[in-house]
C-alpha atoms as a PDB file:
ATOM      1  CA  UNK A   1      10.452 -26.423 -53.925  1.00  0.00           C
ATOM      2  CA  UNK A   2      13.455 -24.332 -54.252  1.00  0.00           C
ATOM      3  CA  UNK A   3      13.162 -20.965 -53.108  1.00  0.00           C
ATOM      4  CA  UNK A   4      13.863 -19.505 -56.498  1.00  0.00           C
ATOM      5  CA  UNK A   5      10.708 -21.487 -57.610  1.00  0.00           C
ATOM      6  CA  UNK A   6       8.770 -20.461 -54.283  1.00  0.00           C
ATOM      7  CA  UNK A   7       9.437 -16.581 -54.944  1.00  0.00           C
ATOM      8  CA  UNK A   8       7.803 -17.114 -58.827  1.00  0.00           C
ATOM      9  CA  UNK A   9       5.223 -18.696 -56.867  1.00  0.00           C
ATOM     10  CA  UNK A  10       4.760 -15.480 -54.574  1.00  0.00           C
ATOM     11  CA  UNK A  11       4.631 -13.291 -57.540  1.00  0.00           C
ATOM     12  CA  UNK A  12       2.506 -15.200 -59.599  1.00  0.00           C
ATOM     13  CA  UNK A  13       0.265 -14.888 -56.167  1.00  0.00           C
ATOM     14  CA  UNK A  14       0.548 -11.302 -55.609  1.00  0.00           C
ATOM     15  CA  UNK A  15      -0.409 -10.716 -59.867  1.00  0.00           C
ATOM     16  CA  UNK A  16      -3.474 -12.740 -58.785  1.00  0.00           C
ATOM     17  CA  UNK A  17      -4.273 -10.979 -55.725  1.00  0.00           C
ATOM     18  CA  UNK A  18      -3.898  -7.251 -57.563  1.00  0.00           C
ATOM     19  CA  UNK A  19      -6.467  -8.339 -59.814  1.00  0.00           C
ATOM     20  CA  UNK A  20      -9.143  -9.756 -56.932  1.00  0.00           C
ATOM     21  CA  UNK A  21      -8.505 -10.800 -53.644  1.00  0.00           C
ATOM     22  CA  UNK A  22      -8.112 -14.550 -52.684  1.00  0.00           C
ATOM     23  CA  UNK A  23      -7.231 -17.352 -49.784  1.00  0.00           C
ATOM     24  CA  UNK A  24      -5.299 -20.147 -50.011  1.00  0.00           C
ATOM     25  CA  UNK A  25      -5.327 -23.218 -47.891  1.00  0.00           C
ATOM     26  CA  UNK A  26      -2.602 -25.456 -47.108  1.00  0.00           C
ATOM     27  CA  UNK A  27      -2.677 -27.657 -44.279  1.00  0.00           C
ATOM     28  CA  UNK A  28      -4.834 -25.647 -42.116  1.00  0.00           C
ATOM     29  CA  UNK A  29      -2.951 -22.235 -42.571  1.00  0.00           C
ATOM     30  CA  UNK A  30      -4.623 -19.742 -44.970  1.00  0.00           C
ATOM     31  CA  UNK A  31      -2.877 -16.630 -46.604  1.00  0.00           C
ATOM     32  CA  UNK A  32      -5.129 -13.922 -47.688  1.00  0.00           C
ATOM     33  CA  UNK A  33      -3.682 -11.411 -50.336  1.00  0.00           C
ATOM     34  CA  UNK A  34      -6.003  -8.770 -50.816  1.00  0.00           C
ATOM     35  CA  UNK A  35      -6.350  -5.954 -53.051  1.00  0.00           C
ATOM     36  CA  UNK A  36      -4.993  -2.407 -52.006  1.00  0.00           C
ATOM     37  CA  UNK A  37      -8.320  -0.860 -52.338  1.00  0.00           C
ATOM     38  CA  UNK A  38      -9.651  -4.482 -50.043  1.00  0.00           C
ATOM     39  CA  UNK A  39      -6.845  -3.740 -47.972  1.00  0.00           C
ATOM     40  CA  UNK A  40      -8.092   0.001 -47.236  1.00  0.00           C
ATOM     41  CA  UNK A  41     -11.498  -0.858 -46.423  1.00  0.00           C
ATOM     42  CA  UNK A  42     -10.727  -3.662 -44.279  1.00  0.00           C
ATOM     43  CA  UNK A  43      -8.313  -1.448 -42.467  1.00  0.00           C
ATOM     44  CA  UNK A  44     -10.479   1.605 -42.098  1.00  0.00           C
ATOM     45  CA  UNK A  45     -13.490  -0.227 -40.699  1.00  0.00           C
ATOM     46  CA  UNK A  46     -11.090  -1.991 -38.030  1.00  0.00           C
ATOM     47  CA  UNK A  47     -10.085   1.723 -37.101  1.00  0.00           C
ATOM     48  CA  UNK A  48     -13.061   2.983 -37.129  1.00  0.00           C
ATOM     49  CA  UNK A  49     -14.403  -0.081 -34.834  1.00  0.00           C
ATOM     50  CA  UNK A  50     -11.341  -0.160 -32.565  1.00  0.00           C
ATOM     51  CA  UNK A  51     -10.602   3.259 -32.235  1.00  0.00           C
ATOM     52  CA  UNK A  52      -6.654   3.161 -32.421  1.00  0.00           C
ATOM     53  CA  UNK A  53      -4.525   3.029 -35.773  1.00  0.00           C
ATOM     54  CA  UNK A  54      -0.289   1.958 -35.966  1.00  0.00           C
ATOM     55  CA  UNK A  55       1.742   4.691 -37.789  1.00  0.00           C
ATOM     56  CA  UNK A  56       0.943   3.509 -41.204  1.00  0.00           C
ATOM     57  CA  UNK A  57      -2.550   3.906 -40.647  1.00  0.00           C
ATOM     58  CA  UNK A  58      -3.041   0.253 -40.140  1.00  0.00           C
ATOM     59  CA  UNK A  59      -3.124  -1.873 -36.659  1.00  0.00           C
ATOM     60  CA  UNK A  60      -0.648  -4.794 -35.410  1.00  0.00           C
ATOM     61  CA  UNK A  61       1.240  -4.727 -38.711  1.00  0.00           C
ATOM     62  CA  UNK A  62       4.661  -5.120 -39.407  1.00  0.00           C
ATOM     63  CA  UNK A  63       7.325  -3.749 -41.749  1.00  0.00           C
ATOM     64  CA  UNK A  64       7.793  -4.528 -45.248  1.00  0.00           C
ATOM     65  CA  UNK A  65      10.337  -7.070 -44.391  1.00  0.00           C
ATOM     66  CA  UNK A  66       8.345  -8.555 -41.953  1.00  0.00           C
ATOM     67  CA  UNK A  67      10.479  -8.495 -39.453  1.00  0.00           C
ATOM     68  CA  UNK A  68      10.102  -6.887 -35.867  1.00  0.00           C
ATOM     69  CA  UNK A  69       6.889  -7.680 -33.264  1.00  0.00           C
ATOM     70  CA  UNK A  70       3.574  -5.572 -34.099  1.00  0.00           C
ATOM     71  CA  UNK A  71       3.463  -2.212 -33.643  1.00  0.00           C
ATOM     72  CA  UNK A  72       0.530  -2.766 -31.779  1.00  0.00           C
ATOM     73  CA  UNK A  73      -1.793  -5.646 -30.554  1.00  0.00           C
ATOM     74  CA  UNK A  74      -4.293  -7.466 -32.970  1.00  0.00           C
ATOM     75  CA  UNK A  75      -7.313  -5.529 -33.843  1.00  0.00           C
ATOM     76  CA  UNK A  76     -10.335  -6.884 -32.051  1.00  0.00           C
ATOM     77  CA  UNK A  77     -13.244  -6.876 -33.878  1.00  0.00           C
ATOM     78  CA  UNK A  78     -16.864  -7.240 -32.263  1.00  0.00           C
ATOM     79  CA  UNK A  79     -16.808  -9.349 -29.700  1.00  0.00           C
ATOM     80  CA  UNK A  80     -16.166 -13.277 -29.816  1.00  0.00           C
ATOM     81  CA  UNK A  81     -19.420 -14.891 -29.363  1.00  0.00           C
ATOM     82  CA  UNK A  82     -18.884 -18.151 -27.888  1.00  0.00           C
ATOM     83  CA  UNK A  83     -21.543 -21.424 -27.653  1.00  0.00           C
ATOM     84  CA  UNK A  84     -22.107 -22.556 -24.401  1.00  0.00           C
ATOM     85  CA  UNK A  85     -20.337 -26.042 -25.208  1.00  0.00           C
ATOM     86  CA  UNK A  86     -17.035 -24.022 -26.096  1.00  0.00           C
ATOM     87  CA  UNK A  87     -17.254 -21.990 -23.532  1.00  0.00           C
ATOM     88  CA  UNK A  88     -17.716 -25.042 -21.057  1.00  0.00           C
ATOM     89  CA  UNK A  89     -14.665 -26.795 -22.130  1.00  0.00           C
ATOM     90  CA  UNK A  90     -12.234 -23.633 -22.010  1.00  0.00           C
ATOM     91  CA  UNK A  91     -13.764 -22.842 -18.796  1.00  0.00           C
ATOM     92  CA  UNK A  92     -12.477 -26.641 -17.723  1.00  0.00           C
ATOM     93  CA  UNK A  93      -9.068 -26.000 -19.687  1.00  0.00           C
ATOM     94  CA  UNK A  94      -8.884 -22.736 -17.701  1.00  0.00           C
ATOM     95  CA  UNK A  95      -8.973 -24.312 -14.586  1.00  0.00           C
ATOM     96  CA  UNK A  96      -6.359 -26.895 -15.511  1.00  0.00           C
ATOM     97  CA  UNK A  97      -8.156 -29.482 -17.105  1.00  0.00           C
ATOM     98  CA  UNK A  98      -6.366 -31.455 -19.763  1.00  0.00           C
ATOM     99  CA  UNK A  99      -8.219 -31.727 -23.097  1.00  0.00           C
ATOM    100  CA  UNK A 100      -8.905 -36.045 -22.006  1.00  0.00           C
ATOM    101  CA  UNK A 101      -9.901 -34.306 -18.195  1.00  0.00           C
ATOM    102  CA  UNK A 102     -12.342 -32.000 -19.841  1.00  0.00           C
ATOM    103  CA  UNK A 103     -13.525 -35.095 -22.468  1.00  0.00           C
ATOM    104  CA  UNK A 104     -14.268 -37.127 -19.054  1.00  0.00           C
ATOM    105  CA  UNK A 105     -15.885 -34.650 -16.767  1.00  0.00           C
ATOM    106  CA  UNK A 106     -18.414 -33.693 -20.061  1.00  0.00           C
ATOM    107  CA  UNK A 107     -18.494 -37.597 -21.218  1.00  0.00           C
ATOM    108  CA  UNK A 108     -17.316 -36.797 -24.862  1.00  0.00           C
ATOM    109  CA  UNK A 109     -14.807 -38.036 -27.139  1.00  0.00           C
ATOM    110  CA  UNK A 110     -11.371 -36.231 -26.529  1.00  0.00           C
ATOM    111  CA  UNK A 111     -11.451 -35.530 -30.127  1.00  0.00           C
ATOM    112  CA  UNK A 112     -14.612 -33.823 -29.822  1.00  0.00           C
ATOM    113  CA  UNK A 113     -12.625 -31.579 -26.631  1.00  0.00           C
ATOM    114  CA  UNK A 114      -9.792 -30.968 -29.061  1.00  0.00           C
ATOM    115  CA  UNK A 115     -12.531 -29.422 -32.192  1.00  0.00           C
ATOM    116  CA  UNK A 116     -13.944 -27.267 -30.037  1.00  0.00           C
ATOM    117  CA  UNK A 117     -10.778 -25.759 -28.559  1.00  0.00           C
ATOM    118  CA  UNK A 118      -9.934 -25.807 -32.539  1.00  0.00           C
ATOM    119  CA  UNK A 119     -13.075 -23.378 -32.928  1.00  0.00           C
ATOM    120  CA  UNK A 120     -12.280 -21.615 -29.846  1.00  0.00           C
ATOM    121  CA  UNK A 121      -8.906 -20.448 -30.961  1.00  0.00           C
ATOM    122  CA  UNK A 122     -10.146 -20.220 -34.822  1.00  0.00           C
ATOM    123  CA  UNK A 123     -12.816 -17.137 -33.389  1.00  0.00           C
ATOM    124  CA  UNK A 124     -10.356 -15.464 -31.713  1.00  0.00           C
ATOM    125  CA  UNK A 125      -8.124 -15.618 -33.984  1.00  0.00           C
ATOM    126  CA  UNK A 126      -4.850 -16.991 -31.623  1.00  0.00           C
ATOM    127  CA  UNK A 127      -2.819 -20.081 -32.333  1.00  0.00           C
ATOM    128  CA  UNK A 128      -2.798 -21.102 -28.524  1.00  0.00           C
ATOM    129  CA  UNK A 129      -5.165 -22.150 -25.960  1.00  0.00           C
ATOM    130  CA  UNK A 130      -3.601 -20.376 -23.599  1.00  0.00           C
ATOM    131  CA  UNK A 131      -4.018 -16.793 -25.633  1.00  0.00           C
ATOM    132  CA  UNK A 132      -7.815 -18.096 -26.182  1.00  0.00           C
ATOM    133  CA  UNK A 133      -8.509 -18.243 -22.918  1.00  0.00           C
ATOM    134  CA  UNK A 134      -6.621 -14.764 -21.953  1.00  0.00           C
ATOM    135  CA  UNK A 135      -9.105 -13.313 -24.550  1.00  0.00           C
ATOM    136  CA  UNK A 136     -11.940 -15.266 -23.217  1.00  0.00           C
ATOM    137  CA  UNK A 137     -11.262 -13.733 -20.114  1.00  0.00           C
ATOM    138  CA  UNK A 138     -10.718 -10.077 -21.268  1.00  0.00           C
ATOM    139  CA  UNK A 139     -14.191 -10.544 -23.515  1.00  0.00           C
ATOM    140  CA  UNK A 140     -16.128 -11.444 -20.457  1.00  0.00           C
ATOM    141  CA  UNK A 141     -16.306 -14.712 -21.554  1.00  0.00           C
ATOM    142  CA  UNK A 142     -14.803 -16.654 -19.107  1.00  0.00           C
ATOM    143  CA  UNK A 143     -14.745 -15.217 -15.177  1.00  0.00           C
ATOM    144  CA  UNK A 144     -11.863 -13.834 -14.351  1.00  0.00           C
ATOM    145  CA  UNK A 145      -8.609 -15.461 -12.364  1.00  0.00           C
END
């Protein structure tokens, strides 16, 4: 798609979203385009539950452009509540376990390592292991270092 046709896609999104708010899906990565009055709410209960609010009134946003790191770090919202099972294999990818090491010392599938690492990172909301398990850690989840 040329990005003169990919920016007519955009808007034709954003008309959509000021009218209700939706989520699209491609290939695993969603984008949510919300309402402003969505928007508000969902901002204002994350202050109210986290207690701390960027500049613009909203947390771990960036500019208009979209350029520049947060002003501040992810909202958390209550915490992360684990199964036992996830929490078991990031405790053994923790500890320097491979996703196959983990899938041996449990006796499962690697793929079935690899899906719940896939929900671990889905519930906190990070694109790495690595970050899962920091959160893990700073959640109580997993003991620490």
């Amino acid at each position: 798609m040329s990005a003169t046709g990919a920016c007519g896609h955009l808007r034709e999104l954003a008309r959509q979203a000021a009218r209700q708010p939706l989520v699209l899906a491609v290939d695993g990565v969603r984008l949510v385009c919300l309402t402003e009055d969505a928007f508000s709410r969902l901002t204002s209960a994350t202050s109210a539950t986290s207690g701390t609010t960027g500049a613009s009134g909203t947390t771990g946003t960036t500019g208009a452009a979209g350029g520049g790191a947060p002003a501040t770090a992810p909202p958390r919202a209550a915490a992360v509540r684990l199964t036992p099972r996830e929490r078991e294999v990031l405790l053994l990818v923790a500890t320097g376990r491979t996703a196959a090491g983990a899938a041996a010392a449990l006796g499962v599938a690697v793929n079935t390592v690899s899906q719940h690492l896939v929900g671990v990172r889905r519930k906190y909301g990070v694109s790495s292991t690595r970050a899962a398990v920091e959160r893990a850690r700073a959640d109580g989840e997993l003991p620490p270092r």
